[in-house]
PDB file of N, CA and C in Angstrom:
ATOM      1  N   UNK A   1       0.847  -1.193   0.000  1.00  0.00           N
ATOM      2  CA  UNK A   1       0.000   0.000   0.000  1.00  0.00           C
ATOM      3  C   UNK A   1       0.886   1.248   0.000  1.00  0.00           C
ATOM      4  N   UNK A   2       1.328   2.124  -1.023  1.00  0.00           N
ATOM      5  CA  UNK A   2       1.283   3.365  -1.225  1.00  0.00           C
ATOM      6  C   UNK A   2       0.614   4.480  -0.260  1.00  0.00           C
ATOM      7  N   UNK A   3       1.617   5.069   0.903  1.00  0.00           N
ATOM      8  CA  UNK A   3       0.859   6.178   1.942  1.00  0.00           C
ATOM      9  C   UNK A   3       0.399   7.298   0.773  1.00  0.00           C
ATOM     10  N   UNK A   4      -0.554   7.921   1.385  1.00  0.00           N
ATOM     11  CA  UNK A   4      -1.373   8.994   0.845  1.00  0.00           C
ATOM     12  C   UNK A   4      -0.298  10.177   1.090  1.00  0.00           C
ATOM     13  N   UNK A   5       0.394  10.151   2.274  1.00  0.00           N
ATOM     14  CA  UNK A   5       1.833  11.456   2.302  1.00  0.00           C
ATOM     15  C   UNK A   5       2.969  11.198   2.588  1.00  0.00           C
ATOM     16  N   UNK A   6       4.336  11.503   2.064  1.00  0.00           N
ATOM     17  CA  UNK A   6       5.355  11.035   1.757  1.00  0.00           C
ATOM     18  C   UNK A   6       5.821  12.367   2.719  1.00  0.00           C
ATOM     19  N   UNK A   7       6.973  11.905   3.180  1.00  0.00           N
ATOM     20  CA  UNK A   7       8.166  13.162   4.075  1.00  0.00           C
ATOM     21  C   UNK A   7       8.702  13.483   3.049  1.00  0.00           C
ATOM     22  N   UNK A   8       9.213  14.479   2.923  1.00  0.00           N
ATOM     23  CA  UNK A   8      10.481  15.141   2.002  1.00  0.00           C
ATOM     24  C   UNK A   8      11.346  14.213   1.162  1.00  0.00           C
ATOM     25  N   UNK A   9      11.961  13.530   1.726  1.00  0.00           N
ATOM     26  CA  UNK A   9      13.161  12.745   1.573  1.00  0.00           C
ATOM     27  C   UNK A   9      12.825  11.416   0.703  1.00  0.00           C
ATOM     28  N   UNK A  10      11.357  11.055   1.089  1.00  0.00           N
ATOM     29  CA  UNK A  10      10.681   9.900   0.121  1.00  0.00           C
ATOM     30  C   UNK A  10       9.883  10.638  -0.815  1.00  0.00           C
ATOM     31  N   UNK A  11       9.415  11.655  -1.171  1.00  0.00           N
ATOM     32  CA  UNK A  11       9.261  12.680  -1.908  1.00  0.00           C
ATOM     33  C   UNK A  11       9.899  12.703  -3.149  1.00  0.00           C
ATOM     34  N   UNK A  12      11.154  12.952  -2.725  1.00  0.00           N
ATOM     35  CA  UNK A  12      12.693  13.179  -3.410  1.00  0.00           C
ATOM     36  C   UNK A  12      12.871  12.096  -4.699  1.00  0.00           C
ATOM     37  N   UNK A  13      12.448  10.875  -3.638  1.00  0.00           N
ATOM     38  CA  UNK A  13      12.807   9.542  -4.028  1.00  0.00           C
ATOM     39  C   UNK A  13      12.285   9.062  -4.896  1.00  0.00           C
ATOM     40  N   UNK A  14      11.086   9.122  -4.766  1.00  0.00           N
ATOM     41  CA  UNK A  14       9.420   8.818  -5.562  1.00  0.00           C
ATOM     42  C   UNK A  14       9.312   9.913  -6.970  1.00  0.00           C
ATOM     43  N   UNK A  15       9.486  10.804  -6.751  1.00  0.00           N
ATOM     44  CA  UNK A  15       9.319  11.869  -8.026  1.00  0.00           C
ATOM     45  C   UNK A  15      10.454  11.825  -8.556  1.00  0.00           C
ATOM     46  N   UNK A  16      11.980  11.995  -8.218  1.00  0.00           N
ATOM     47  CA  UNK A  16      13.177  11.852  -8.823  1.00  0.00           C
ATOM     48  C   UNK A  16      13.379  13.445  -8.828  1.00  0.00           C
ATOM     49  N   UNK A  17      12.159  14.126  -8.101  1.00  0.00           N
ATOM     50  CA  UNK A  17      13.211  15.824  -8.385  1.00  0.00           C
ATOM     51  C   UNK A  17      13.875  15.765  -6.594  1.00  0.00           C
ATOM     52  N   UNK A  18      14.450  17.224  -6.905  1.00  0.00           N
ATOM     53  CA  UNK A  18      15.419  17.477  -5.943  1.00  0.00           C
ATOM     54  C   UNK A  18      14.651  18.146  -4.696  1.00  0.00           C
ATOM     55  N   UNK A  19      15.598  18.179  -3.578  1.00  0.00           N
ATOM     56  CA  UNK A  19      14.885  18.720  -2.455  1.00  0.00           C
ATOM     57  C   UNK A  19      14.140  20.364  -2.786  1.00  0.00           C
ATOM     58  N   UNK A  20      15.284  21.077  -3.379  1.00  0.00           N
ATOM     59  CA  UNK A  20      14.781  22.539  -3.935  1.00  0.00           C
ATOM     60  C   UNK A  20      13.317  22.247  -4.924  1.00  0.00           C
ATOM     61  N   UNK A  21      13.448  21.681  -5.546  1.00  0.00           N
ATOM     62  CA  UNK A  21      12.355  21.211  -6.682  1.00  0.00           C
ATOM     63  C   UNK A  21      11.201  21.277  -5.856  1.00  0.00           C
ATOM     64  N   UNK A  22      11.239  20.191  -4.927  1.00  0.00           N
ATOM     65  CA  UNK A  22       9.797  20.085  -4.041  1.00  0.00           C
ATOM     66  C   UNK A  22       9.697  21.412  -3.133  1.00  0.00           C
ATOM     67  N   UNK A  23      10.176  21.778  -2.686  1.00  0.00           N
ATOM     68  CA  UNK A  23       9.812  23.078  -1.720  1.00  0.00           C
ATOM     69  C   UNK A  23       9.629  24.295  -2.715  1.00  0.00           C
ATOM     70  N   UNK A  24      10.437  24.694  -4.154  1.00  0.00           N
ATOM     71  CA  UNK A  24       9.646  25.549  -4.954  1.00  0.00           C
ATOM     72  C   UNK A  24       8.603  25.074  -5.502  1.00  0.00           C
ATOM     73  N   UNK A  25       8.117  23.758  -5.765  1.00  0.00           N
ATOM     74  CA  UNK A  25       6.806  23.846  -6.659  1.00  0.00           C
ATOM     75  C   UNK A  25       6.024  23.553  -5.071  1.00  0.00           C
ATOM     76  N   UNK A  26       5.828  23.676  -3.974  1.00  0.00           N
ATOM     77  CA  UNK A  26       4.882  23.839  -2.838  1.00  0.00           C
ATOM     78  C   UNK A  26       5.106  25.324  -2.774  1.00  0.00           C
ATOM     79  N   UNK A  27       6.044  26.305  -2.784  1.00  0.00           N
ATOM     80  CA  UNK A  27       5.914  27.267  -2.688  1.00  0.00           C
ATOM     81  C   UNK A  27       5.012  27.914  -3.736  1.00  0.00           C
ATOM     82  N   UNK A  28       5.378  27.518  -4.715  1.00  0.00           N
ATOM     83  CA  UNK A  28       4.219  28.160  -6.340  1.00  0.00           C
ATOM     84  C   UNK A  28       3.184  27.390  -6.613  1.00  0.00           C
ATOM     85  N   UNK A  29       2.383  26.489  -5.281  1.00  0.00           N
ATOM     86  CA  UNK A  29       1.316  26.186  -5.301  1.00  0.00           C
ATOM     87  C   UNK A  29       0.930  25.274  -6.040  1.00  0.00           C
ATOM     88  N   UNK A  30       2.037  24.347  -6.902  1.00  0.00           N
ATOM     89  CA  UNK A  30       1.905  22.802  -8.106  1.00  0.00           C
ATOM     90  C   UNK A  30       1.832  21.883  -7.419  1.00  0.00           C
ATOM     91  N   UNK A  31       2.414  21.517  -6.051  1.00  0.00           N
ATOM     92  CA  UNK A  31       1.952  20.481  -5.635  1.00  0.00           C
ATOM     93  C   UNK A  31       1.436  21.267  -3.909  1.00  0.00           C
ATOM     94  N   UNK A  32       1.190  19.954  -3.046  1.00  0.00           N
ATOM     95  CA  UNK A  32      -0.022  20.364  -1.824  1.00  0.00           C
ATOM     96  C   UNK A  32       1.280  19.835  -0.550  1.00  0.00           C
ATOM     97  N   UNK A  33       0.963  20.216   0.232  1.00  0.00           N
ATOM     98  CA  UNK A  33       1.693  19.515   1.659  1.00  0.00           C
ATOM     99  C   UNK A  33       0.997  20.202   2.726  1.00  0.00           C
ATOM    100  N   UNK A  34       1.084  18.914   3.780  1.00  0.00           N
ATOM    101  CA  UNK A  34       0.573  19.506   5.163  1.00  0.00           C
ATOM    102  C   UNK A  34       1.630  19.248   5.977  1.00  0.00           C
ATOM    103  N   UNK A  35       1.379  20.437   7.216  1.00  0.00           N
ATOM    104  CA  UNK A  35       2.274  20.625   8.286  1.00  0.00           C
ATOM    105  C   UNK A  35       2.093  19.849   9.729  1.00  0.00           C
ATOM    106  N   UNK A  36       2.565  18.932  10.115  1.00  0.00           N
ATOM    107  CA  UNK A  36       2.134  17.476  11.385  1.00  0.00           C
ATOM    108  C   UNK A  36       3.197  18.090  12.410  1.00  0.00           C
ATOM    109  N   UNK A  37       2.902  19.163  13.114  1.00  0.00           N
ATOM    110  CA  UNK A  37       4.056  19.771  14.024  1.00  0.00           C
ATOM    111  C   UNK A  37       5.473  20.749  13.219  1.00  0.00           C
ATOM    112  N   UNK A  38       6.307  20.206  12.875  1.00  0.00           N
ATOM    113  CA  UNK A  38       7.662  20.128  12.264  1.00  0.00           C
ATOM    114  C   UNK A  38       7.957  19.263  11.194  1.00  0.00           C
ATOM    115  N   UNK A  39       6.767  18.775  11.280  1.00  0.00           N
ATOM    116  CA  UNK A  39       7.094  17.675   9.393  1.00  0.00           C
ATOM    117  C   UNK A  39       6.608  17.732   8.185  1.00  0.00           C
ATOM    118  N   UNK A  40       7.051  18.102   7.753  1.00  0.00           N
ATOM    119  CA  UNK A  40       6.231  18.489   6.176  1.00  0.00           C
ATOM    120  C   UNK A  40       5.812  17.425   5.256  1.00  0.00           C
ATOM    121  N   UNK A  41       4.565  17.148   5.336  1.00  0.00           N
ATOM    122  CA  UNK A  41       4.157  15.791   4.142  1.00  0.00           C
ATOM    123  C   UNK A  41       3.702  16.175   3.042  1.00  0.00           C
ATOM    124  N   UNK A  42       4.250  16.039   1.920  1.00  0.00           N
ATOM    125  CA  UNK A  42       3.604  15.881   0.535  1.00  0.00           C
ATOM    126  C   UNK A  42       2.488  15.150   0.109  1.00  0.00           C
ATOM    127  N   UNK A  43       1.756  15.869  -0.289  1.00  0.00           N
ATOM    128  CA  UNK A  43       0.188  15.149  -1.016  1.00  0.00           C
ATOM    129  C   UNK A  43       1.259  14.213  -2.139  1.00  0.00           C
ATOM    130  N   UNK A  44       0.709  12.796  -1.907  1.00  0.00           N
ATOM    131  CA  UNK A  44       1.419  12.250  -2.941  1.00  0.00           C
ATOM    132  C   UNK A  44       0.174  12.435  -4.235  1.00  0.00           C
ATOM    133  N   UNK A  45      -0.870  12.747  -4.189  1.00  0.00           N
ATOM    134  CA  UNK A  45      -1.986  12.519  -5.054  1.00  0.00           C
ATOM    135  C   UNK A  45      -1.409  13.475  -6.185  1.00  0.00           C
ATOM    136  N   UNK A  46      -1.657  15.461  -5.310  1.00  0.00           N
ATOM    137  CA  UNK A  46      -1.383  16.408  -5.890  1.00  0.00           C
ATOM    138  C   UNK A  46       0.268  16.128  -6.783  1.00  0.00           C
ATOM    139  N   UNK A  47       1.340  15.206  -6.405  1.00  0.00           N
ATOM    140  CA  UNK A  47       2.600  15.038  -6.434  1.00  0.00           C
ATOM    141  C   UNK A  47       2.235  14.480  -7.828  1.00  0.00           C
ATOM    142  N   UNK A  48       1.785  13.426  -8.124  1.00  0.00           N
ATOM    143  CA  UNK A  48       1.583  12.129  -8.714  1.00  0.00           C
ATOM    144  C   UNK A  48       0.612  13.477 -10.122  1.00  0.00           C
ATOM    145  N   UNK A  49      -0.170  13.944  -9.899  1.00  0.00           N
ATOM    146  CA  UNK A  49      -1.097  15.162 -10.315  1.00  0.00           C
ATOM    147  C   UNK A  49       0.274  16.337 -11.551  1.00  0.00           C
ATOM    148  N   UNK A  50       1.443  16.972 -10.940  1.00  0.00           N
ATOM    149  CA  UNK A  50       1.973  17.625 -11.312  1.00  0.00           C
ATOM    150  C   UNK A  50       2.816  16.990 -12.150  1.00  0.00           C
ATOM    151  N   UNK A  51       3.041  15.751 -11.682  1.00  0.00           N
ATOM    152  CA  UNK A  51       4.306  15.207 -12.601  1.00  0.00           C
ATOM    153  C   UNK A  51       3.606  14.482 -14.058  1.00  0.00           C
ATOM    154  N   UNK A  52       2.121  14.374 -13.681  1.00  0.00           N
ATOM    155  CA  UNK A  52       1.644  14.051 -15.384  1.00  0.00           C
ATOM    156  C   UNK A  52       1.299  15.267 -15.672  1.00  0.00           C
ATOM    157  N   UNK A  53       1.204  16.645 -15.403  1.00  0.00           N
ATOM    158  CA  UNK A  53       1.027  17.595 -16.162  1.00  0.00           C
ATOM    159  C   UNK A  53       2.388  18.289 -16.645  1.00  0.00           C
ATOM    160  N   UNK A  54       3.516  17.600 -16.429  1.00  0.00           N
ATOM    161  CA  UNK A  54       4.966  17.715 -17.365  1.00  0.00           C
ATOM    162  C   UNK A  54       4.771  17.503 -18.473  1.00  0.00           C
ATOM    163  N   UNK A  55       5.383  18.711 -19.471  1.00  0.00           N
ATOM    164  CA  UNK A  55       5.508  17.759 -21.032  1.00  0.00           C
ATOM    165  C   UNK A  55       6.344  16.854 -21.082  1.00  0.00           C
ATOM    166  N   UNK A  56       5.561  15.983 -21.926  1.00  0.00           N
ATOM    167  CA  UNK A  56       6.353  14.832 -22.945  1.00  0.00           C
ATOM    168  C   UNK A  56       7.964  15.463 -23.040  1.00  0.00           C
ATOM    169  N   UNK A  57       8.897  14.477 -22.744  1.00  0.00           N
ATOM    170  CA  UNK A  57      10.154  15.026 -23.097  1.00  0.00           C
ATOM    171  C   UNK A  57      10.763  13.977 -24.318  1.00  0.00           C
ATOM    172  N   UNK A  58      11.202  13.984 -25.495  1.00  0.00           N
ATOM    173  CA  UNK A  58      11.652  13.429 -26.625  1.00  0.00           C
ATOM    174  C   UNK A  58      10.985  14.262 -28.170  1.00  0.00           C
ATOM    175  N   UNK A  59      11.250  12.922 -28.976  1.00  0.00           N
ATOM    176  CA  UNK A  59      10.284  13.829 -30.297  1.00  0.00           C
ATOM    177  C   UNK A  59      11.277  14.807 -31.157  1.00  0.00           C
ATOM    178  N   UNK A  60      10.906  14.635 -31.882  1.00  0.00           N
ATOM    179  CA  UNK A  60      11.239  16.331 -32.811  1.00  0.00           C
ATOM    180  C   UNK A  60      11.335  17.599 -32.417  1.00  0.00           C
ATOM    181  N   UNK A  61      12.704  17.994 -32.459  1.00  0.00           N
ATOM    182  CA  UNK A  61      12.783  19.424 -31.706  1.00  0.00           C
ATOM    183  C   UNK A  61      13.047  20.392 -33.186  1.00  0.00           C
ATOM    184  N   UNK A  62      11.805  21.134 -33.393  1.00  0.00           N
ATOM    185  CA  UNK A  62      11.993  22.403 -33.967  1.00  0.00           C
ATOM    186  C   UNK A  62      12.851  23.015 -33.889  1.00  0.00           C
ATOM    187  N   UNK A  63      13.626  23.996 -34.778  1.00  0.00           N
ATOM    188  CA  UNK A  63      14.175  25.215 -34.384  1.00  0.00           C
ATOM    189  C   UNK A  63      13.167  26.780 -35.072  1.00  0.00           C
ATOM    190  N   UNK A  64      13.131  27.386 -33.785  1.00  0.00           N
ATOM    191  CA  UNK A  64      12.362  28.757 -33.964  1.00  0.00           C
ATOM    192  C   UNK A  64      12.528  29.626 -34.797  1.00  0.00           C
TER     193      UNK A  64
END
């Protein structure tokens, strides 16, 4: 079973971005976290949510 909120550090782990990564996209409101005293948990839903609204990376790259 997959927890519904991940700490930071399994966060990290699970998405593959960096510690900065997760605390700017909670700061600019892309993904969700709640505060349990001193621990910061990531919505893995909202997490799981932002990382399919990434573009596609490959394909045909235009030049402008």
């Amino acid at each position: 079973m997959t927890p519904r909120f991940l700490r930071v550090p399994a966060a990290e782990q699970y998405s593959g971005m960096s510690r900065a990564g997760i605390y700017r996209n909670l700061a600019t409101g892309k993904i969700e976290g709640q505060k349990d005293g001193r621990t910061l948990l990531i919505d893995r839903e909202s997490l799981d949510r932002y990382l399919e609204s990434l573009p596609k990376a490959g394909g045909k790259v235009t030049a402008a």
